[in-house]
Every structure is written in C-alpha cells, then in structure tokens.
C-alpha atoms as a PDB file:
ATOM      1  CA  UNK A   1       6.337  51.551  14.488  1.00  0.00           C
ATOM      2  CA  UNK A   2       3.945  53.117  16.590  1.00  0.00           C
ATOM      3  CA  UNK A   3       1.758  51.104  19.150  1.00  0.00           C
ATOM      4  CA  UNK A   4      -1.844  52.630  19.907  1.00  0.00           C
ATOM      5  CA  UNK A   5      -1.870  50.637  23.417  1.00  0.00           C
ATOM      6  CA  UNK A   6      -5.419  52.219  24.654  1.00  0.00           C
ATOM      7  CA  UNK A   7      -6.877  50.676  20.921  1.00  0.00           C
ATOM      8  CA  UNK A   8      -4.717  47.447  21.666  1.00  0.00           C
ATOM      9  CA  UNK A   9      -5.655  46.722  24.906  1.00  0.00           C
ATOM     10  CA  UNK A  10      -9.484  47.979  23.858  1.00  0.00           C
ATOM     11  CA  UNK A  11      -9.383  45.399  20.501  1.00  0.00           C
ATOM     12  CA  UNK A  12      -8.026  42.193  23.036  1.00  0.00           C
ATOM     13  CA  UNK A  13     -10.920  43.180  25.372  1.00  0.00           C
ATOM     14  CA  UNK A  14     -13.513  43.215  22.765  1.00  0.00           C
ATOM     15  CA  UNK A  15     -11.608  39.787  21.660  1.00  0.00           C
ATOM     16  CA  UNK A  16     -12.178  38.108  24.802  1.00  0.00           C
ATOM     17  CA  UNK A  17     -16.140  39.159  25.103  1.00  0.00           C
ATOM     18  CA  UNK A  18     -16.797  37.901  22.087  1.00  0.00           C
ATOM     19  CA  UNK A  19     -15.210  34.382  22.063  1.00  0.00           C
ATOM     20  CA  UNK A  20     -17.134  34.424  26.023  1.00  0.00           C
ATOM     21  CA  UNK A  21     -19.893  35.366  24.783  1.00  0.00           C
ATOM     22  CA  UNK A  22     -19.949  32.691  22.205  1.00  0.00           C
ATOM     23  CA  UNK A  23     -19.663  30.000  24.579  1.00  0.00           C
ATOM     24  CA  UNK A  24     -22.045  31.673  27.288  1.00  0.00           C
ATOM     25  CA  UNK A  25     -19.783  32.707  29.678  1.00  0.00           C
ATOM     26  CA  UNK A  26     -18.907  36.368  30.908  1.00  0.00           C
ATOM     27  CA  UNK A  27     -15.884  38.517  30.201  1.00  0.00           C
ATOM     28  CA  UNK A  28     -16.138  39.394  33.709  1.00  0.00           C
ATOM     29  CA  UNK A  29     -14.743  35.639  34.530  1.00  0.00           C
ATOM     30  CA  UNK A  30     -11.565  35.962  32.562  1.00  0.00           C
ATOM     31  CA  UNK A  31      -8.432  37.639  33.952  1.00  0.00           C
ATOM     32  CA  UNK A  32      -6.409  38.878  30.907  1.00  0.00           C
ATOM     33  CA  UNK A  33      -2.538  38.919  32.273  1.00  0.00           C
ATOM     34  CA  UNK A  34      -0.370  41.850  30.048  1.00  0.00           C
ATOM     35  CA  UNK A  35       3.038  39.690  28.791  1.00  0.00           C
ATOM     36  CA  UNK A  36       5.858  42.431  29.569  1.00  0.00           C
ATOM     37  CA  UNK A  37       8.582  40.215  28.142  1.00  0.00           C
ATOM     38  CA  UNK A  38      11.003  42.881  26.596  1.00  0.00           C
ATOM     39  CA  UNK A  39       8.813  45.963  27.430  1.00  0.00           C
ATOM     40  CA  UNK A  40       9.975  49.034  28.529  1.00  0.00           C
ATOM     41  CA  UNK A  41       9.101  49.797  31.807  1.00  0.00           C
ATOM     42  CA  UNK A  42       7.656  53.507  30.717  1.00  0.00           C
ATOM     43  CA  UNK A  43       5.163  51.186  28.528  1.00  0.00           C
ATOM     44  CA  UNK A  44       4.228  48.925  31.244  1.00  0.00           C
ATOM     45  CA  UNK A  45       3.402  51.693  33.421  1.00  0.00           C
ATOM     46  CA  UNK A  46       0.860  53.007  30.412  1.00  0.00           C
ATOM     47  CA  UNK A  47      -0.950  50.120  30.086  1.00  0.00           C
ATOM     48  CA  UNK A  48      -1.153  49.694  33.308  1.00  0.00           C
ATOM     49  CA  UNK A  49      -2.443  53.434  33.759  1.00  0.00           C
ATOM     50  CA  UNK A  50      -5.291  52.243  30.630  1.00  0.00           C
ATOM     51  CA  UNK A  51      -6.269  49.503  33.189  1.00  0.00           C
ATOM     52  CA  UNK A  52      -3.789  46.495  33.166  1.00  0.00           C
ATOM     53  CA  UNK A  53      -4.174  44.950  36.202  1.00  0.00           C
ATOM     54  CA  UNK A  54      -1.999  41.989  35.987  1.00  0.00           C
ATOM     55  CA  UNK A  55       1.726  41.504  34.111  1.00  0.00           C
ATOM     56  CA  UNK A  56       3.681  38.601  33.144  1.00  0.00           C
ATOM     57  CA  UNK A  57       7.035  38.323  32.826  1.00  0.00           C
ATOM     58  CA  UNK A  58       9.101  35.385  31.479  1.00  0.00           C
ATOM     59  CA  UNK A  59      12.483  36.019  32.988  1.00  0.00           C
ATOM     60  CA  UNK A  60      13.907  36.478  36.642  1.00  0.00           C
ATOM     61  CA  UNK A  61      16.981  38.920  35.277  1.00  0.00           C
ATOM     62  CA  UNK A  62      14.749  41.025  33.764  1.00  0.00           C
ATOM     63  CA  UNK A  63      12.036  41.399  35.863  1.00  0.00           C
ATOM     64  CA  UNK A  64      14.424  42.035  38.870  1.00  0.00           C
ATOM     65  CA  UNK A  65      15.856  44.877  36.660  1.00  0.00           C
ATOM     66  CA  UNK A  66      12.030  45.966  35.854  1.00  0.00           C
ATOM     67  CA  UNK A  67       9.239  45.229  38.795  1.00  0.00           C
ATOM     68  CA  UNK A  68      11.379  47.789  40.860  1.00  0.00           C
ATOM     69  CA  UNK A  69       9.960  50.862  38.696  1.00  0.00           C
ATOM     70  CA  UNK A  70       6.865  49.124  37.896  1.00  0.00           C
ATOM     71  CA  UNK A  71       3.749  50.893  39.464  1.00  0.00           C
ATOM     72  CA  UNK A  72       1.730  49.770  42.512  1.00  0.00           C
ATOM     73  CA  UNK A  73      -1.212  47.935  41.995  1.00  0.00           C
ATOM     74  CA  UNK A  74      -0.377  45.621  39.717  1.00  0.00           C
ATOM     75  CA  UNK A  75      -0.204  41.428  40.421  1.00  0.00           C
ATOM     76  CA  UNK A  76       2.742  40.338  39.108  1.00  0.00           C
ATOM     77  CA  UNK A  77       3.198  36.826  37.566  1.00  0.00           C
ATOM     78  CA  UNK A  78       5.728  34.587  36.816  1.00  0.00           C
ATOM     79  CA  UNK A  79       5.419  32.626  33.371  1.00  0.00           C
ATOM     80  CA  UNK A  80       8.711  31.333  32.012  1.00  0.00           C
ATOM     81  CA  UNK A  81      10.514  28.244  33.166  1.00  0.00           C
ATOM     82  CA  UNK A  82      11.767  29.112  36.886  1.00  0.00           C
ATOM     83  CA  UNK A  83      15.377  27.504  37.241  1.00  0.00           C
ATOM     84  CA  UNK A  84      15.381  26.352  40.982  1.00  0.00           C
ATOM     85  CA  UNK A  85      18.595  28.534  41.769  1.00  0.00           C
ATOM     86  CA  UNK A  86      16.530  31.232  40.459  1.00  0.00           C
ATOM     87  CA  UNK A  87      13.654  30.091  43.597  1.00  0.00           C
ATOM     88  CA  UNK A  88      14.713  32.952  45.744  1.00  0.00           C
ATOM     89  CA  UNK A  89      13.927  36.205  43.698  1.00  0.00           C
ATOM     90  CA  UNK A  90      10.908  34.731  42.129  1.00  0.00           C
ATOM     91  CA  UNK A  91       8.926  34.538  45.326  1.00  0.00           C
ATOM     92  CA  UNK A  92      10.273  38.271  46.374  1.00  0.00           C
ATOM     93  CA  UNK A  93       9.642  39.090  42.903  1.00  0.00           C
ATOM     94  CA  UNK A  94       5.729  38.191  42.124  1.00  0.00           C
ATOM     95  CA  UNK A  95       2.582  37.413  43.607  1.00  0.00           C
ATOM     96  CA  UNK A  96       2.399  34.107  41.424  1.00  0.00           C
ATOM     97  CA  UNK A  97       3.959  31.501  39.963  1.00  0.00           C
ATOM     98  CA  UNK A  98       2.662  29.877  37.066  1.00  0.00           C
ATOM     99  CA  UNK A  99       5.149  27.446  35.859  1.00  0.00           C
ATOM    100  CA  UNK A 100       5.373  24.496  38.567  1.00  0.00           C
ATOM    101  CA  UNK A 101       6.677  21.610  36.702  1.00  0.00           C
ATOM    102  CA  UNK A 102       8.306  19.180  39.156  1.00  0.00           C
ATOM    103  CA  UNK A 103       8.151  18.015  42.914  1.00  0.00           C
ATOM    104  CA  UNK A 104      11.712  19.414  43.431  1.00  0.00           C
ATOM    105  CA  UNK A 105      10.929  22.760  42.433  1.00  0.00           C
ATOM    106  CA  UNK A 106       7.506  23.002  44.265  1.00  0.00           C
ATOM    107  CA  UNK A 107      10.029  21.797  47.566  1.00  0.00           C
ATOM    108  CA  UNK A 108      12.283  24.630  46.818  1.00  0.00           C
ATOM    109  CA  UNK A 109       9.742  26.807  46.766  1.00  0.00           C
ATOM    110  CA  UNK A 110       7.731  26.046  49.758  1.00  0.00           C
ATOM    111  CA  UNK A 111      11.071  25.936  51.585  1.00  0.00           C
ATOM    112  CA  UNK A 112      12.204  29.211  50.749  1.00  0.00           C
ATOM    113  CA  UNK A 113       8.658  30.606  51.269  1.00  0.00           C
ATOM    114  CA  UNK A 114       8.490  28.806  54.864  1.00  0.00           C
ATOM    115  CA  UNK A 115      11.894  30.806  55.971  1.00  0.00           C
ATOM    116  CA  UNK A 116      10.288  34.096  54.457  1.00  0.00           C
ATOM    117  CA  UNK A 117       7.040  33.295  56.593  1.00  0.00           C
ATOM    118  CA  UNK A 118       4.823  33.563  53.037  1.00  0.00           C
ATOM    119  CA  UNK A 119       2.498  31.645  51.348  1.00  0.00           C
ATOM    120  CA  UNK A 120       2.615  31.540  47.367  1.00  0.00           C
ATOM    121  CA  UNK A 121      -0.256  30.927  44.659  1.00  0.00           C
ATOM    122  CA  UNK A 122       1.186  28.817  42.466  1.00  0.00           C
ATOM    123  CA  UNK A 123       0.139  26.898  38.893  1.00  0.00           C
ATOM    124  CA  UNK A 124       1.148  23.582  37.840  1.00  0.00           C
ATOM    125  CA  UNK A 125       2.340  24.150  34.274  1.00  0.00           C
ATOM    126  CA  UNK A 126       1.032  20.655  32.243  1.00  0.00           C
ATOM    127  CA  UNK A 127       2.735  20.048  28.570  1.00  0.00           C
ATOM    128  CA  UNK A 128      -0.464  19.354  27.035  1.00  0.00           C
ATOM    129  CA  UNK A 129       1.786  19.275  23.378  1.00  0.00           C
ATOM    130  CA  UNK A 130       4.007  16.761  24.134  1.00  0.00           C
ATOM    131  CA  UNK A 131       6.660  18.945  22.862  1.00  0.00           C
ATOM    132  CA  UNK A 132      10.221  18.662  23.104  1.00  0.00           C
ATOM    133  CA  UNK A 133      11.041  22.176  23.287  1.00  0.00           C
ATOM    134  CA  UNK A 134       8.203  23.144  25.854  1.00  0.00           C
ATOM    135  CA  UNK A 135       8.429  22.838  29.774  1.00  0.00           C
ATOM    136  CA  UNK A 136       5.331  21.257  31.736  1.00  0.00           C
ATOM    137  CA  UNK A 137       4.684  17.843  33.688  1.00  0.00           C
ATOM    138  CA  UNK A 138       3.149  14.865  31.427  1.00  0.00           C
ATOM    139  CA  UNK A 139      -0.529  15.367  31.739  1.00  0.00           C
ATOM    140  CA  UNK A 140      -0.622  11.783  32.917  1.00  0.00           C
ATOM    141  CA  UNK A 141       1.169  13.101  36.158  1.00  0.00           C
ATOM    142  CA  UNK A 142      -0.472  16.084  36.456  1.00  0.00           C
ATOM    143  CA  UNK A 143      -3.060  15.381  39.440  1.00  0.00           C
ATOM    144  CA  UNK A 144      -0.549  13.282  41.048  1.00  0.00           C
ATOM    145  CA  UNK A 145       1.956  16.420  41.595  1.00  0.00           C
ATOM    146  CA  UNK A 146      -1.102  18.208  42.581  1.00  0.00           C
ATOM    147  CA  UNK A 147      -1.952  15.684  45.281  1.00  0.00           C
ATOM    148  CA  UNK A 148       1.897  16.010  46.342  1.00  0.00           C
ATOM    149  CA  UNK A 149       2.241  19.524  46.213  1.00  0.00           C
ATOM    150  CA  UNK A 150      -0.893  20.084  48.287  1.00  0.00           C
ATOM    151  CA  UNK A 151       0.908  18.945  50.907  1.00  0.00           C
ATOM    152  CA  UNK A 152       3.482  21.692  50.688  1.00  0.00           C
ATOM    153  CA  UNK A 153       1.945  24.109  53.545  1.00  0.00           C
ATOM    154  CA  UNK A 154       3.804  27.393  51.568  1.00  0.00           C
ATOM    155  CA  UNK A 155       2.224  26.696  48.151  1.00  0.00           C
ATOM    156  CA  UNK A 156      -1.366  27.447  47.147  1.00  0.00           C
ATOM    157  CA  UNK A 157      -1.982  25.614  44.419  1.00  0.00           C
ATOM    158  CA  UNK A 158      -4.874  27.122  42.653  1.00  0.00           C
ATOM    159  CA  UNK A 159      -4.760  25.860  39.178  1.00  0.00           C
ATOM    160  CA  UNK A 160      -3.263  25.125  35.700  1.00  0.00           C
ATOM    161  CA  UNK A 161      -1.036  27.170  32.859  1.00  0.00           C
ATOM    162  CA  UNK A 162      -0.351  25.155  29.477  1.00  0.00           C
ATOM    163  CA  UNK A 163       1.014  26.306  26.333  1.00  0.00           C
ATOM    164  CA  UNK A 164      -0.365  24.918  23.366  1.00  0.00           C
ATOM    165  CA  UNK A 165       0.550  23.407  20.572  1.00  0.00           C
ATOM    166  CA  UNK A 166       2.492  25.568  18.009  1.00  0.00           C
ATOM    167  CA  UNK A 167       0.247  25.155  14.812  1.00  0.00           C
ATOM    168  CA  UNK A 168      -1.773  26.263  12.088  1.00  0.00           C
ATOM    169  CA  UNK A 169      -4.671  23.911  12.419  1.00  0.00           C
ATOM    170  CA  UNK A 170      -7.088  24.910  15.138  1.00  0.00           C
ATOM    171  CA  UNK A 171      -7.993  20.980  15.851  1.00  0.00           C
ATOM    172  CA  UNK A 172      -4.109  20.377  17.507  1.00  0.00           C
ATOM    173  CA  UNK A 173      -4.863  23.692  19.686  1.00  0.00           C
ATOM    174  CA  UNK A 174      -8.143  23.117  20.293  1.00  0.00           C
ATOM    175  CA  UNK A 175      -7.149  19.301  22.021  1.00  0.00           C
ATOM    176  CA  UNK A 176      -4.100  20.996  24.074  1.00  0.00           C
ATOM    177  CA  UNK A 177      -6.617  23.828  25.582  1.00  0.00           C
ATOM    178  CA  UNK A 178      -9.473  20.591  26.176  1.00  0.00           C
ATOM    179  CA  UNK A 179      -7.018  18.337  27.939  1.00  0.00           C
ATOM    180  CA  UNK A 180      -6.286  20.867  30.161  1.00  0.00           C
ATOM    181  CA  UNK A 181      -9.514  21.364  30.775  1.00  0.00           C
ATOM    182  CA  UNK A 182     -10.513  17.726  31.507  1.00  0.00           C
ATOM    183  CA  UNK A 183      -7.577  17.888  34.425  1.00  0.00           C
ATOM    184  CA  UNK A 184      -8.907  20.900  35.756  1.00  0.00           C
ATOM    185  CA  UNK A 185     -12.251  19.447  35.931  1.00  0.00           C
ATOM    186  CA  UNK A 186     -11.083  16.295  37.708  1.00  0.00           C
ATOM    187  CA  UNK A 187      -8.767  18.457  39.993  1.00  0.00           C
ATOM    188  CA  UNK A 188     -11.554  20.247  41.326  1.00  0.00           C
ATOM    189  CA  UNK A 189     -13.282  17.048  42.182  1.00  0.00           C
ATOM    190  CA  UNK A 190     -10.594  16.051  44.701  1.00  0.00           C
ATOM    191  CA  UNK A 191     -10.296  16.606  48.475  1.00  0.00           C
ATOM    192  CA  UNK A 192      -7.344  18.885  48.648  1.00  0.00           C
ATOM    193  CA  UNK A 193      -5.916  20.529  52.025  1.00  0.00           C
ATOM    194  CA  UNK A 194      -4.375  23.690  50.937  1.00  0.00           C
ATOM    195  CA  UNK A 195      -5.457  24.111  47.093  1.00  0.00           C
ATOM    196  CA  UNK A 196      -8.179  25.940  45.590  1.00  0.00           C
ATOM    197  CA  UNK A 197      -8.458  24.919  42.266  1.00  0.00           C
ATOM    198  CA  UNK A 198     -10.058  27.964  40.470  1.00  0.00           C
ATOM    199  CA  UNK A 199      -7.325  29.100  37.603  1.00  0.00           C
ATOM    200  CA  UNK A 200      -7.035  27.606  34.048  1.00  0.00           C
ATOM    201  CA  UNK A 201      -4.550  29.985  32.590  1.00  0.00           C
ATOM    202  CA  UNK A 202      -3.772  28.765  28.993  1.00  0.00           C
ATOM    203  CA  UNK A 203      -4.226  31.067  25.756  1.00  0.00           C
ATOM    204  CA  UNK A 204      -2.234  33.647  23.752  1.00  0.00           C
ATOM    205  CA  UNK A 205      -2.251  36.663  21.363  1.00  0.00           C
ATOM    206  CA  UNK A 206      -2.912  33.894  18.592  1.00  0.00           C
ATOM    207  CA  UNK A 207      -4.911  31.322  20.183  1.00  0.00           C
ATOM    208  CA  UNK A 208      -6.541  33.071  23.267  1.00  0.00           C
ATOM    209  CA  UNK A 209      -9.996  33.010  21.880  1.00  0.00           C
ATOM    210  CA  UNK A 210     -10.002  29.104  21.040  1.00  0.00           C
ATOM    211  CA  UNK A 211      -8.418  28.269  24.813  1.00  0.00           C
ATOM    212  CA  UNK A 212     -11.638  30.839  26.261  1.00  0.00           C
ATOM    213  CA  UNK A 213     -13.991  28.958  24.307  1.00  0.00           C
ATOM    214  CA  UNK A 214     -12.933  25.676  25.842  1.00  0.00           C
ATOM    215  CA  UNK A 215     -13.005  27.323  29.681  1.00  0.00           C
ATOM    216  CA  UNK A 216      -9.423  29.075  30.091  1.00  0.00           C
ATOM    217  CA  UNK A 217     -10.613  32.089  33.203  1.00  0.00           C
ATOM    218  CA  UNK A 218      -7.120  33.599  32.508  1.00  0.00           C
ATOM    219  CA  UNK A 219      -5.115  34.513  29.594  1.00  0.00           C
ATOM    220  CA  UNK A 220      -1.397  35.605  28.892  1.00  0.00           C
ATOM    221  CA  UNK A 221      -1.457  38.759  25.769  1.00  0.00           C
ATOM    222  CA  UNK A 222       1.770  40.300  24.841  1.00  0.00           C
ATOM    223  CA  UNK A 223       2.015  40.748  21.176  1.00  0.00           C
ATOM    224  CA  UNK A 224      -1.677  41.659  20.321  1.00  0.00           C
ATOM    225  CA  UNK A 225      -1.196  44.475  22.994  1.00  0.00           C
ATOM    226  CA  UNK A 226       2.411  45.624  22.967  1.00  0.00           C
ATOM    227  CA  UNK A 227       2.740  44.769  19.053  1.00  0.00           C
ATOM    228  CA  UNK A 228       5.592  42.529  17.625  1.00  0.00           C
ATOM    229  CA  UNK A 229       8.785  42.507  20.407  1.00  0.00           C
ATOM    230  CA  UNK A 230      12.233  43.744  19.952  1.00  0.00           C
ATOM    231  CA  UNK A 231      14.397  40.879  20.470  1.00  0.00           C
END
C-alpha cells in the first residue's frame, strides 16, 4: 500500500488546528511527536525532511538499531515502558523520557544521568484507565511521585503522558484525557525545585483531537501518518 506521507502529515496538521481551534487555543501550542514504532529508517528520515520535528519510539532494541541513521535535528522521545536494566541506553538514546512510572525507576535514572554529568526531561506516565494491561502510576499518587522525583537533581520533570482508555465511546476517553488534566493543573500550582511543569502529552491517531480539546500541548501520531504498521 502506498503512504502519501507529505498528505498524511498535512491531513494530522489540519486535524490538530481544527480541534484547537475549536476550543480557542492555537496549533502553534501543540507539539505533534511522529510514532516511528516499526518504521523504516529511510521513512523517518522523509517525514522528517516534510517537517517532523520530534519522533517517538516505543522500544530500546529498536531504536538503538534506528536513532544511529536517523537525521540531525530531530528530538527524540522515549514512549514505551522503560525496563530499568534498559536505564542506560535510554538516556544516551533520547532527549526525553516520557514514561516515568515509579520512584525506583526515576532513581535509576537520575543515577545513571548523575555519572554521565546530564540532566534529563522526563514525564510521569499516570494510568488514567485503570487498566490492567497499561503501565502508569495510580492517579491518586501521581503528585506525590512528582513531589519525590523533584528532588532527583538529574531529572526535569516537566509534565504528564497518559494513554487513554481503549474504547468506542468518547465519554470513557474524554474522562482519561480530563483527569489528566486536573493533575496537571494542580501540579503546576506547587512549589517545585527542579520541575517545570509545562507538558501534557496524551492523545493518538484515534483520539488526539478529543485529548487537544481537553488541553493535551503534545501529541503522539503514528498510524494516521505512517498508515497501518507491519507487525
């Protein structure tokens, strides 16, 4: 099948003003991150030649075998559940993590950064669902690991990721992407040392424009860009 990216990446553009617009916010204030899960590296580098400026990938094997060949110019973040013996090439690897769940991996971060003299952005992924199969702290104990993982002198912690709920009525997505929110809010209303609470990245190729209409600033595409993956 053959993928028009220049008309994909166009269409998810024009998808993302519209859904701002309908709230009355800006395009301008949401970062759209390209999901290269599976892509070829030769398509990366086109999209990111039509004006990608930020990838996500989902798995450290892969992406060690990919970012290599990747072009310049590009912020790289990391997306999928980070296994903590997995700590090391993740921080060499991308310019963010999005998918803090625990204490003990924020600590095995911030010490690996602290020997490699680097400080990491960093989200604190939140399983707004309540989901078996999906990764995240409780939203309950979300702005309590914040509070701990400000603390952490190697991690800046400068937001929230979520995945919603996986489901056909709007309403279940729609209270994921708002409970998010409501943390976000209250996060920003705290005295933190070494955070800067100023990303909400939640939103996909099928629910993106619901999570920008309640106030996601970043969103994570693959599908409605790339086209269905080869698994």
């Amino acid at each position: 099948m053959s993928i028009d990216l220049a008309e994909n990446i166009a269409a998810v553009r024009r998808r993302i003003a519209e859904a701002a617009e309908r709230v009355n916010r800006s395009a301008e204030e949401i970062t759209l991150v390209a999901v290269t899960k599976t892509i070829p590296v030769e398509r990366i580098n086109r999209a990111i030649e039509l004006g990608i400026r930020h990838i996500g990938e989902n798995r450290i094997q892969e992406a060690r075998e990919k970012l290599p060949q990747v072009s310049p110019g590009v912020t790289r973040h990391f997306i999928g559940h980070l296994q903590r013996n997995k700590v090391k090439y993740a921080i060499k690897l991308f310019d963010m993590i999005q998918s803090v769940d625990s204490l003990t991996l924020a600590e095995d971060i911030n010490a690996r950064c602290h020997i490699m003299g680097k400080q990491i952005p960093v989200l604190i992924e939140v399983n707004t669902s309540g989901e078996f199969s999906k990764f995240g702290c409780r939203p309950e104990e979300a702005l309590t690991l914040l509070k701990a993982m400000d603390r952490l002198p190697a991690l800046k912690v400068k937001g929230f990721m979520t995945v919603a709920a996986f489901s056909d009525d709007i309403e279940v997505v729609r209270q994921c992407f708002k409970m998010l929110k409501n943390i976000y809010d209250e996060a920003q209303q705290l005295s933190l040392e070494n955070s800067d609470i100023s990303v909400l990245s939640m939103g996909m190729s099928h629910d993106f424009e619901v999570a920008i209409e309640q106030g996601a600033n970043m969103v994570r595409i693959g599908t409605a860009i790339f086209g269905p993956r080869d698994h």
